[in-house]
Protein backbone atom coordinates (compact mmCIF):
# COMPACT_ATOMS: atom_id res chain seq x y z
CA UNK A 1 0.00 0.00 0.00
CA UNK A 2 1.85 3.68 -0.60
CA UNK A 3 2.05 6.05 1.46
CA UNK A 4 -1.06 8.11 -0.22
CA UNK A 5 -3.40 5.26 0.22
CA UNK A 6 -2.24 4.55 3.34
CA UNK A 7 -3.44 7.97 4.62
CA UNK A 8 -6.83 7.50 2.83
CA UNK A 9 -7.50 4.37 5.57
CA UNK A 10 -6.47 6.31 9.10
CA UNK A 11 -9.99 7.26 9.89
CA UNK A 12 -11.36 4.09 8.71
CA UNK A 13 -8.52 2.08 10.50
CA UNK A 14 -9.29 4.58 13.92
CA UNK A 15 -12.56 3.42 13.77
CA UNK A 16 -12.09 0.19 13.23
CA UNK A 17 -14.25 -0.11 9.93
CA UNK A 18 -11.48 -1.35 7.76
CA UNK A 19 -12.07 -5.08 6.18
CA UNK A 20 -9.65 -7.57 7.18
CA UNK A 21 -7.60 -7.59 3.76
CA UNK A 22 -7.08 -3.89 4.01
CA UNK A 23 -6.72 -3.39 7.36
CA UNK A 24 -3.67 -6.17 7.13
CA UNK A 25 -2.37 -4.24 4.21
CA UNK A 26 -2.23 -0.75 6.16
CA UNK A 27 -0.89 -2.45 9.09
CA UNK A 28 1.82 -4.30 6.99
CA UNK A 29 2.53 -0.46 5.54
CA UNK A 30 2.57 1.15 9.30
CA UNK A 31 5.47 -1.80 9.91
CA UNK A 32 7.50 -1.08 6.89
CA UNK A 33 7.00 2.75 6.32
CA UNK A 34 8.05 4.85 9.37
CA UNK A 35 6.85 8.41 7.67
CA UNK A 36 3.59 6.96 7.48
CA UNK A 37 3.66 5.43 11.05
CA UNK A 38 4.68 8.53 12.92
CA UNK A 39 1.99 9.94 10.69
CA UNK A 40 -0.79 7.68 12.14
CA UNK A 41 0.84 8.30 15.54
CA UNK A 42 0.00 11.90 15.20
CA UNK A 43 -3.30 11.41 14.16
CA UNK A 44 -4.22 8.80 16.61
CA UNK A 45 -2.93 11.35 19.03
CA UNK A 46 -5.06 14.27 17.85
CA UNK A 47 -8.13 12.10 17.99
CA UNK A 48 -7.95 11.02 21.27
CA UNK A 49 -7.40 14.92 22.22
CA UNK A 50 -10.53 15.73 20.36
CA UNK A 51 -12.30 12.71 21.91
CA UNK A 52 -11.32 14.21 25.74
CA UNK A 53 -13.12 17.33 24.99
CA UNK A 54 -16.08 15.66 25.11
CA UNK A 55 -15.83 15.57 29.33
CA UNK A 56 -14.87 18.87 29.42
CA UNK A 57 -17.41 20.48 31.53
CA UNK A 58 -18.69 24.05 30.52
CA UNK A 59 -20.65 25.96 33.54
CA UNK A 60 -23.57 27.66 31.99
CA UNK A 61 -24.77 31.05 33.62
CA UNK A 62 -28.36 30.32 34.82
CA UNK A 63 -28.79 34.16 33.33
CA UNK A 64 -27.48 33.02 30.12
CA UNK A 65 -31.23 33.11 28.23
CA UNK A 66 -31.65 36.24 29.45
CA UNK A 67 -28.44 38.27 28.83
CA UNK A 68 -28.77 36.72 25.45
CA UNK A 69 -32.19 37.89 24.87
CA UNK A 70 -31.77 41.62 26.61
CA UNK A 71 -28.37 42.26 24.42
CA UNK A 72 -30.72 40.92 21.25
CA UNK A 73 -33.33 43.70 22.21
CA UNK A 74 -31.27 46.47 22.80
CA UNK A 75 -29.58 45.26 19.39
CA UNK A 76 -33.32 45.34 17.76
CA UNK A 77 -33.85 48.80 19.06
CA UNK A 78 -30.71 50.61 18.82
CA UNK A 79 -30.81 49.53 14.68
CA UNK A 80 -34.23 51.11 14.94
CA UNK A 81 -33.04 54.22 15.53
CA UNK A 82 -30.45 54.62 13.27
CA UNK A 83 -32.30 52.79 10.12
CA UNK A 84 -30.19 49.60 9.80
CA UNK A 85 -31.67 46.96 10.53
CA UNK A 86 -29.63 44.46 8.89
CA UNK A 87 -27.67 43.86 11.93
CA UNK A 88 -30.62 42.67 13.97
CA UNK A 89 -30.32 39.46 11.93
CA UNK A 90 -26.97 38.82 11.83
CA UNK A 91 -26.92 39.28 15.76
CA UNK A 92 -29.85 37.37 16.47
CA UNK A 93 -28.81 34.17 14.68
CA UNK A 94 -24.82 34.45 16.12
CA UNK A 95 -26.82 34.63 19.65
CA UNK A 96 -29.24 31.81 18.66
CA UNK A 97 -28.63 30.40 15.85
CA UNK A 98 -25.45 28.82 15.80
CA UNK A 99 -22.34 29.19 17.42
CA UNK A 100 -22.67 26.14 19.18
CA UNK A 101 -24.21 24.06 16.07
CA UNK A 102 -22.02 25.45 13.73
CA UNK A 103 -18.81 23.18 13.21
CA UNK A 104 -16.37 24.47 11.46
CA UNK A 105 -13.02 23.30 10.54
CA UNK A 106 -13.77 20.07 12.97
CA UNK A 107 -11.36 17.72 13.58
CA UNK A 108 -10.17 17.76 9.64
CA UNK A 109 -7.33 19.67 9.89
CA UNK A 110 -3.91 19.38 8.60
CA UNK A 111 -0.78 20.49 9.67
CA UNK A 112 2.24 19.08 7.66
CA UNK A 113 6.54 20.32 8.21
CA UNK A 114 9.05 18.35 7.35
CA UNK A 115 6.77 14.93 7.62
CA UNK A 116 5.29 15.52 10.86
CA UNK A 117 1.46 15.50 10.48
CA UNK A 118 -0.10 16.52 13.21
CA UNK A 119 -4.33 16.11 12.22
CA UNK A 120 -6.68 13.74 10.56
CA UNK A 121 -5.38 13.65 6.93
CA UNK A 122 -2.97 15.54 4.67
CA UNK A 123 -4.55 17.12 1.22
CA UNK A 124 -1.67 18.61 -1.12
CA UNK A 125 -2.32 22.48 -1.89
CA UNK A 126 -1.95 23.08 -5.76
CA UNK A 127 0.26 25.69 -6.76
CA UNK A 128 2.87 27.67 -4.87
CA UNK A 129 1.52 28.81 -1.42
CA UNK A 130 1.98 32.40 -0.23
CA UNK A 131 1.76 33.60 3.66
CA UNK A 132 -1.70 34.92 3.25
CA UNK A 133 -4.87 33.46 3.89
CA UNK A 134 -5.99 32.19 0.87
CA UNK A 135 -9.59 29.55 0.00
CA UNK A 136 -8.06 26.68 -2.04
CA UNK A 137 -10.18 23.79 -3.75
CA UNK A 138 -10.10 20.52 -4.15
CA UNK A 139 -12.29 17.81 -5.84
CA UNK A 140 -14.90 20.76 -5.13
CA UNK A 141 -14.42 21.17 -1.98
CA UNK A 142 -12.99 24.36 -0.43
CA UNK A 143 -10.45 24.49 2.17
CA UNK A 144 -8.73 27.25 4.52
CA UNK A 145 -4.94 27.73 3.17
CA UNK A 146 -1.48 29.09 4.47
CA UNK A 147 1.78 28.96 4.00
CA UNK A 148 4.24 30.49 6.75
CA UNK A 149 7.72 30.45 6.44
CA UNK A 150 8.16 32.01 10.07
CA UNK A 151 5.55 31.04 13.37
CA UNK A 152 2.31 32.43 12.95
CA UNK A 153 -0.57 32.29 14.77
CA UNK A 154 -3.91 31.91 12.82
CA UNK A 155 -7.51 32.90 14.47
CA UNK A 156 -11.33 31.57 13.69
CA UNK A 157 -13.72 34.12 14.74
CA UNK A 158 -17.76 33.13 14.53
CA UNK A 159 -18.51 36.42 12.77
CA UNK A 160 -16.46 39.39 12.25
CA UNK A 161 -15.62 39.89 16.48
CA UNK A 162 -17.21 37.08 17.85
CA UNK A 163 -15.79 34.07 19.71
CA UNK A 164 -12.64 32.15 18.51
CA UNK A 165 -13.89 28.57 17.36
CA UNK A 166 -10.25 27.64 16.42
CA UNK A 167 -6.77 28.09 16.46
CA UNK A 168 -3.63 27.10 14.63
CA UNK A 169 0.06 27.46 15.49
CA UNK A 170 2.19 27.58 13.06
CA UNK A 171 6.30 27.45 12.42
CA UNK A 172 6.88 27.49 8.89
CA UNK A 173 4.07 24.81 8.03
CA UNK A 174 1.60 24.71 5.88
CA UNK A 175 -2.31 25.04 7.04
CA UNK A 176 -5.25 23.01 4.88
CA UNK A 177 -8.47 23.25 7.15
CA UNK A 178 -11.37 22.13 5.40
CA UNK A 179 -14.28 24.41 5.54
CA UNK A 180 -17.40 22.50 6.92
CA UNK A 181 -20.89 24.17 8.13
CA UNK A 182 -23.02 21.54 10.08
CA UNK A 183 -25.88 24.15 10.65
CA UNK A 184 -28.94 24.59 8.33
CA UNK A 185 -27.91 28.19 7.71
CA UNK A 186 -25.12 30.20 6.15
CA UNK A 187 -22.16 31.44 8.53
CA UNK A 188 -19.98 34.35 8.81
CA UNK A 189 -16.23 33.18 9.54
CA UNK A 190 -13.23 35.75 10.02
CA UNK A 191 -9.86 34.24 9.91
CA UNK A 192 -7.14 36.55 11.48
CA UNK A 193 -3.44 36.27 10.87
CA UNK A 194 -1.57 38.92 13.50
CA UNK A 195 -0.35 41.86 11.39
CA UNK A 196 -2.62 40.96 8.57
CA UNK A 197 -5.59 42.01 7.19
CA UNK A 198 -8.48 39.22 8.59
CA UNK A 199 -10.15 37.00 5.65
CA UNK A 200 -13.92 37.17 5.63
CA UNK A 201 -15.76 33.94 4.78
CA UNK A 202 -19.72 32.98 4.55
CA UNK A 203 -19.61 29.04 4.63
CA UNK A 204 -23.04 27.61 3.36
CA UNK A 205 -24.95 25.54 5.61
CA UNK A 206 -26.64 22.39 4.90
CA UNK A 207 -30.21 23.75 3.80
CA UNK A 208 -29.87 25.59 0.61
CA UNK A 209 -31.55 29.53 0.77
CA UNK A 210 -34.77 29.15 -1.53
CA UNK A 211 -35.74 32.76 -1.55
CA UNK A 212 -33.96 34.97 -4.47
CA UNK A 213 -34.76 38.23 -2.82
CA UNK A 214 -33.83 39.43 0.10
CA UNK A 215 -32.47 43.48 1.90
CA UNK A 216 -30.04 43.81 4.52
CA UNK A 217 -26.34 44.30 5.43
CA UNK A 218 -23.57 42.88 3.36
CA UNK A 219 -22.92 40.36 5.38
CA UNK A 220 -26.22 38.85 5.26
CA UNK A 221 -25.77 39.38 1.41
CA UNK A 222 -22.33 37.17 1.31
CA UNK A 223 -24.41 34.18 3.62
CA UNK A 224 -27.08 34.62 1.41
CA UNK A 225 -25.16 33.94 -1.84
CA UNK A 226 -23.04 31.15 -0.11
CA UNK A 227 -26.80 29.82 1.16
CA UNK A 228 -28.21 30.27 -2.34
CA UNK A 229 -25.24 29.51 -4.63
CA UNK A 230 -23.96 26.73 -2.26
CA UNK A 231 -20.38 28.52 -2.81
CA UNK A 232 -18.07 30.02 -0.03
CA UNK A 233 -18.47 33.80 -0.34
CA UNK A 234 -15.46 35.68 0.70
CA UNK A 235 -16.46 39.16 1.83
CA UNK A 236 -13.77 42.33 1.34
CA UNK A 237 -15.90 45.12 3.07
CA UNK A 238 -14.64 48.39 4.86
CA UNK A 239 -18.58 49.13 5.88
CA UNK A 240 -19.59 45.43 6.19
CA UNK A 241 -23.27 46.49 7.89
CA UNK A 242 -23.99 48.79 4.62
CA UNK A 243 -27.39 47.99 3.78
CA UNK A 244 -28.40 46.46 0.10
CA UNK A 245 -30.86 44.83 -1.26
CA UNK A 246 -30.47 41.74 -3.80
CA UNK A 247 -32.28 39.97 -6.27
CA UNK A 248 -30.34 36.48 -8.07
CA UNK A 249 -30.93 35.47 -11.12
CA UNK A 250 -28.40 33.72 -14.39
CA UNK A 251 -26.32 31.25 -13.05
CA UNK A 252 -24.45 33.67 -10.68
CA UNK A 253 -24.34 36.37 -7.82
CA UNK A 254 -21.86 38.39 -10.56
CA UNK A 255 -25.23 38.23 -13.19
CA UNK A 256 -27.45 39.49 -10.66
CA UNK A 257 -29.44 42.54 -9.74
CA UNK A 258 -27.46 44.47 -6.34
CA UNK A 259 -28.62 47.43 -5.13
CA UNK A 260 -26.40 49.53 -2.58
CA UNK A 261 -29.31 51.42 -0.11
CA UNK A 262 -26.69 54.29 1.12
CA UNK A 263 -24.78 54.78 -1.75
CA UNK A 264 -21.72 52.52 -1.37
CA UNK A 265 -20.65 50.42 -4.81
CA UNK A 266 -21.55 46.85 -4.23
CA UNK A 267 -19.83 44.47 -6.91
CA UNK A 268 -19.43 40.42 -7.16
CA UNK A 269 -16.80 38.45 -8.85
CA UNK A 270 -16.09 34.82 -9.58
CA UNK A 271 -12.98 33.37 -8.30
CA UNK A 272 -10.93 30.86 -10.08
CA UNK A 273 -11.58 28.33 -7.25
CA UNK A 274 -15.67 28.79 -8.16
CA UNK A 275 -16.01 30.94 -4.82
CA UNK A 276 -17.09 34.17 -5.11
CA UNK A 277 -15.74 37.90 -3.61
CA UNK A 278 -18.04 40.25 -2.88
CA UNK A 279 -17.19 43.75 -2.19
CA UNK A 280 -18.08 47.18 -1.50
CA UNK A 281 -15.07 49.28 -2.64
């Protein structure tokens, strides 16, 4: 078995779902092929770390509801009053709708220097990697991607400043985190290298937007495109609660009808990868 298959199996082997002929064959490979052993190690390692979190205990404020509910109404009313009221939604479903449900990045994640894997699996990055923050693809699914040649510390926000929901140390390795949304609706991630400018992502959920029309703040535009387009929007906005109203049609968000409501250009293009950018400058 090489060393490519062989990585293919650690879940399955993990698990313990592996037929006997195969799971002889990866074992045979684990005994022969050190890289790939000390692989396995690593991810055996990682599992069992995720698996412990699982009896972490987290003390709930018996005010929680509440708080939640009194910072959502002040929210409401203090968009009232100054005539955006696109907010209201994105702060109503961070507070209810999914922070918790919402799994992103998971236990997929791969960390490779020098042969040490450190994660679940290891998916090549076409093309020369830069140290940005950059959505790569693969087989059609998208991925977060970055190369550092130096340590670096990389940040995922729920939302533009709300709570971290993972975090990656790196020193000079390369980062491939695929994206993955386990809620029914779109989400707002913001990745955040220090001294760089953060990366903006709406990951679709698993319950595709039906509705073509729809008015509120650029970010619920980018989750509505990645909700109806089933694409990862990546949003570049220096206002990103400007108010606009949309309407899709064609076989794009870049062939449909966006209207800016306070004057600010909104435009949509088409990445290479099949994501899309949507900005307001």
């Amino acid at each position: 078995m090489n060393e490519t298959k062989a990585r293919e199996h650690f879940s399955a082997y993990y698990l313990g779902e592996l037929d006997a002929g195969i799971r002889q064959a990866f074992e045979r490979t684990l005994e022969s092929n050190s890289q790939v052993a000390a692989e396995y190690r690593a991810f055996e390692r990682t599992m069992k770390e995720i698996a412990s979190l699982r009896d972490v205990r987290v003390d709930v404020p018996e005010d929680l509801v509440d708080r939640i509910t009194a910072r959502i109404d002040k929210q409401v009313w203090d968009q009232r009053r100054t005539e955006k009221p696109g907010l209201a939604t994105w702060w109503r479903s961070l507070a209810l709708g999914g922070v918790a449900t919402v799994a992103v990045l998971g236990a997929v994640i791969s960390v490779r220097n020098a042969g040490n894997v450190a994660s679940s699996s290891f998916i090549p990055i076409a093309g020369a990697p830069t140290e940005q923050v950059y959505l790569a693809v693969q087989d059609g699914s998208y991925a977060l991607a970055y190369q550092t040649s130096d340590h670096a510390t990389v940040v995922v926000r729920s939302g533009i400043d709300g709570p971290e929901v993972a975090r990656f140390e790196l020193n000079g390795q390369r980062l491939h985190s695929p994206l993955k949304n386990e809620s029914k609706v779109s989400a707002l991630l913001s990745i955040e290298v220090e001294g760089k400018e953060a990366l903006l992502v709406a990951v679709p959920g698993t319950d595709r937007v039906s509705d073509p029309k729809g008015e509120g703040s650029l970010v619920d535009l980018a989750k509505a495109i990645a909700g109806f387009y089933r694409k990862p929007v990546q949003l570049e906005a220096d206002k990103p609660d400007a108010r606009v109203a949309w309407e899709f049609v064609g076989g794009g968000p870049d062939e449909s009808k966006l209207t800016a409501l306070d004057g600010n250009h909104v435009a949509v293009a088409k990445l290479a990868s099949g994501a899309y950018k949507l900005q307001d400058r």
